[in-house]
N, C-alpha and C. Protein backbone atom coordinates (compact mmCIF):
# COMPACT_ATOMS: atom_id res chain seq x y z
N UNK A 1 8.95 18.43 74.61
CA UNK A 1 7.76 18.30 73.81
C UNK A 1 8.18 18.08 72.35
N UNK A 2 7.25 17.26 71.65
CA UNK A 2 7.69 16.59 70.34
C UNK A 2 7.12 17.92 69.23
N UNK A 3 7.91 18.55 67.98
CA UNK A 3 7.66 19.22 67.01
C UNK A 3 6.58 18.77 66.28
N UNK A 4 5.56 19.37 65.91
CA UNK A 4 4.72 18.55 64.76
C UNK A 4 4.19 19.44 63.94
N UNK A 5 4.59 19.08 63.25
CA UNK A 5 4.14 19.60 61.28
C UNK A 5 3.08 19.56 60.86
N UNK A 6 2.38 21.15 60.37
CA UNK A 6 1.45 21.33 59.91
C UNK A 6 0.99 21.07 58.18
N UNK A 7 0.06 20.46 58.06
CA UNK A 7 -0.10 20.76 56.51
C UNK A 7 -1.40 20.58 56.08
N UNK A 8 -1.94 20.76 54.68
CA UNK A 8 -3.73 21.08 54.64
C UNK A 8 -3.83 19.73 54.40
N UNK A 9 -4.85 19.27 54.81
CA UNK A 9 -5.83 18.23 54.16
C UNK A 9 -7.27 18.22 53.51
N UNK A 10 -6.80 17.78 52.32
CA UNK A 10 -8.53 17.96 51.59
C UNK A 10 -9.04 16.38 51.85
N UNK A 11 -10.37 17.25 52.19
CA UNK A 11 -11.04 15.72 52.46
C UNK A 11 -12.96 15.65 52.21
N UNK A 12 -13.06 14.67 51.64
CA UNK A 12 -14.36 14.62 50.95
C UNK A 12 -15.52 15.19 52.39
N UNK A 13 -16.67 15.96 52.29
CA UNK A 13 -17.26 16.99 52.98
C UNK A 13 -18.55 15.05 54.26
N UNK A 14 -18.46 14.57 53.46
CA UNK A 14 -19.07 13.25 54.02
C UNK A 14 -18.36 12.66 54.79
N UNK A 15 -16.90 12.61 54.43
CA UNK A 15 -15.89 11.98 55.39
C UNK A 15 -15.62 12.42 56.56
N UNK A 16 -15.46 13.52 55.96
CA UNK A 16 -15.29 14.83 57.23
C UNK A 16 -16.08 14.62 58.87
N UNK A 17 -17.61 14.55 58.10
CA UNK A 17 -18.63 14.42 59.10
C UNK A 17 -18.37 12.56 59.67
N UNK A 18 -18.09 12.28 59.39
CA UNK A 18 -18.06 11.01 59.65
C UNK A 18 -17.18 10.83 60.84
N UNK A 19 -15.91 11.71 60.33
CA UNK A 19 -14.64 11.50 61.74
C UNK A 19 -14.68 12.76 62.82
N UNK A 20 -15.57 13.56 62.63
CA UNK A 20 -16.22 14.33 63.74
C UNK A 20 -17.61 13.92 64.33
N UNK A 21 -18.22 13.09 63.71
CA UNK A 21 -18.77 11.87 64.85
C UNK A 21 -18.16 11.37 65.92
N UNK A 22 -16.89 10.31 65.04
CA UNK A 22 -16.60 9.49 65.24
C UNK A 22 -15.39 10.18 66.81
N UNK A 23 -14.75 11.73 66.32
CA UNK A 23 -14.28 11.90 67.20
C UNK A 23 -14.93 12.85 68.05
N UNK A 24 -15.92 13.22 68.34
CA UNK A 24 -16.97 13.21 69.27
C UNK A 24 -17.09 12.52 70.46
N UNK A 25 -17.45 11.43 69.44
CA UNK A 25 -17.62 10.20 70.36
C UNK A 25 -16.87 9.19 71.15
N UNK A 26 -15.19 9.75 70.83
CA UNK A 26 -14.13 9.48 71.67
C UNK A 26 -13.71 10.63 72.37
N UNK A 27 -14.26 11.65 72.47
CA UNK A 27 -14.26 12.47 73.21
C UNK A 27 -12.63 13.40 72.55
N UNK A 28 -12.53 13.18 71.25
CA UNK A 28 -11.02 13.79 70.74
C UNK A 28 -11.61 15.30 70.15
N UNK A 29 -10.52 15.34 69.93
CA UNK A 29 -10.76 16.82 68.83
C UNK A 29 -10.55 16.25 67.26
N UNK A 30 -10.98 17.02 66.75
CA UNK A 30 -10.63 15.83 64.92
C UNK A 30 -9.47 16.00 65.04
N UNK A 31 -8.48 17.05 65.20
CA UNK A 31 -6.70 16.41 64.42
C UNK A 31 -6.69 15.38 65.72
N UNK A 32 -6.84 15.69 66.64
CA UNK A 32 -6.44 14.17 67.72
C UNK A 32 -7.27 13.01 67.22
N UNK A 33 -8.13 13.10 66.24
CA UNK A 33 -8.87 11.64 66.23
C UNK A 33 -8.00 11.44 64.53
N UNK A 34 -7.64 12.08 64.13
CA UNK A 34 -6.88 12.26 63.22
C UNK A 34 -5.70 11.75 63.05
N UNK A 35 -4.85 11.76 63.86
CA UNK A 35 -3.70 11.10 64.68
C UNK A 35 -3.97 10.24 65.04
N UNK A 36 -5.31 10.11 65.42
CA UNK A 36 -4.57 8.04 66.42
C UNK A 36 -4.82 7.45 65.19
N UNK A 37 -5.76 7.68 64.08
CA UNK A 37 -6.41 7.21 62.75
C UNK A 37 -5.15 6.88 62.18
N UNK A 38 -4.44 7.68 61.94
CA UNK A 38 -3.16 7.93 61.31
C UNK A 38 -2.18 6.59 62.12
N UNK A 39 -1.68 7.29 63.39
CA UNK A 39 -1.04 6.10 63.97
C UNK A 39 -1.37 4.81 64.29
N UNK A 40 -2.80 4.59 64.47
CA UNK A 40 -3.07 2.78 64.26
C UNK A 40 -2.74 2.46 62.92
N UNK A 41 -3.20 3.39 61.89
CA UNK A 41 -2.76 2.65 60.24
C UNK A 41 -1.60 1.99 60.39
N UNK A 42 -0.72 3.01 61.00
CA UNK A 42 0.56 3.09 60.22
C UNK A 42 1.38 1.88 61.38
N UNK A 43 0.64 1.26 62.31
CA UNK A 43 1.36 0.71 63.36
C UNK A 43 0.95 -0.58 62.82
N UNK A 44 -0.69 -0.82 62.53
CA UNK A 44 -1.01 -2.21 62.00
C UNK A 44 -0.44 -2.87 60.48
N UNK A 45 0.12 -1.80 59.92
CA UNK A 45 1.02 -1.82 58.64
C UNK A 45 2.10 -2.25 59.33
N UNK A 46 2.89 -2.28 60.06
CA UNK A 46 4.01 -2.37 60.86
C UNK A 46 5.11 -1.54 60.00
N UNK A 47 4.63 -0.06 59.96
CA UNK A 47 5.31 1.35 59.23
C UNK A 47 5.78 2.00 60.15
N UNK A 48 5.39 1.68 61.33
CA UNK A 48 5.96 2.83 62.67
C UNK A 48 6.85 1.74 63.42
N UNK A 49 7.66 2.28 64.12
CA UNK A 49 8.36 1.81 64.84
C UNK A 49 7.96 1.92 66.05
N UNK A 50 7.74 1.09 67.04
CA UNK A 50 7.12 0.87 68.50
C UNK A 50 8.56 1.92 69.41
N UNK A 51 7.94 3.39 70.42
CA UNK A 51 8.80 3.29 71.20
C UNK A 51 9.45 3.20 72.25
């Protein structure tokens, strides 16, 4: 199992609600809708490495 690092995020109280819609409605939990958010950025940037 992969280690993963905790840390706070401040985030505007509108946004918030927005990605607990949004991950609702993918059936995630927010840090899991949080993460794929995170990892599509960073994959369509071509910042991650495919593995």
């Amino acid at each position: 199992m992969s280690k993963k690092k905790t840390f706070v995020l401040r985030i505007d109280p509108e946004m918030m609600k927005a990605v607990e819609k949004w991950a609702a409605d993918d059936f995630r939990s927010i840090n899991g809708q949080l993460e794929w958010i995170i990892h599509n950025a960073l994959k369509e940037s071509n910042r991650l490495k495919d593995k």
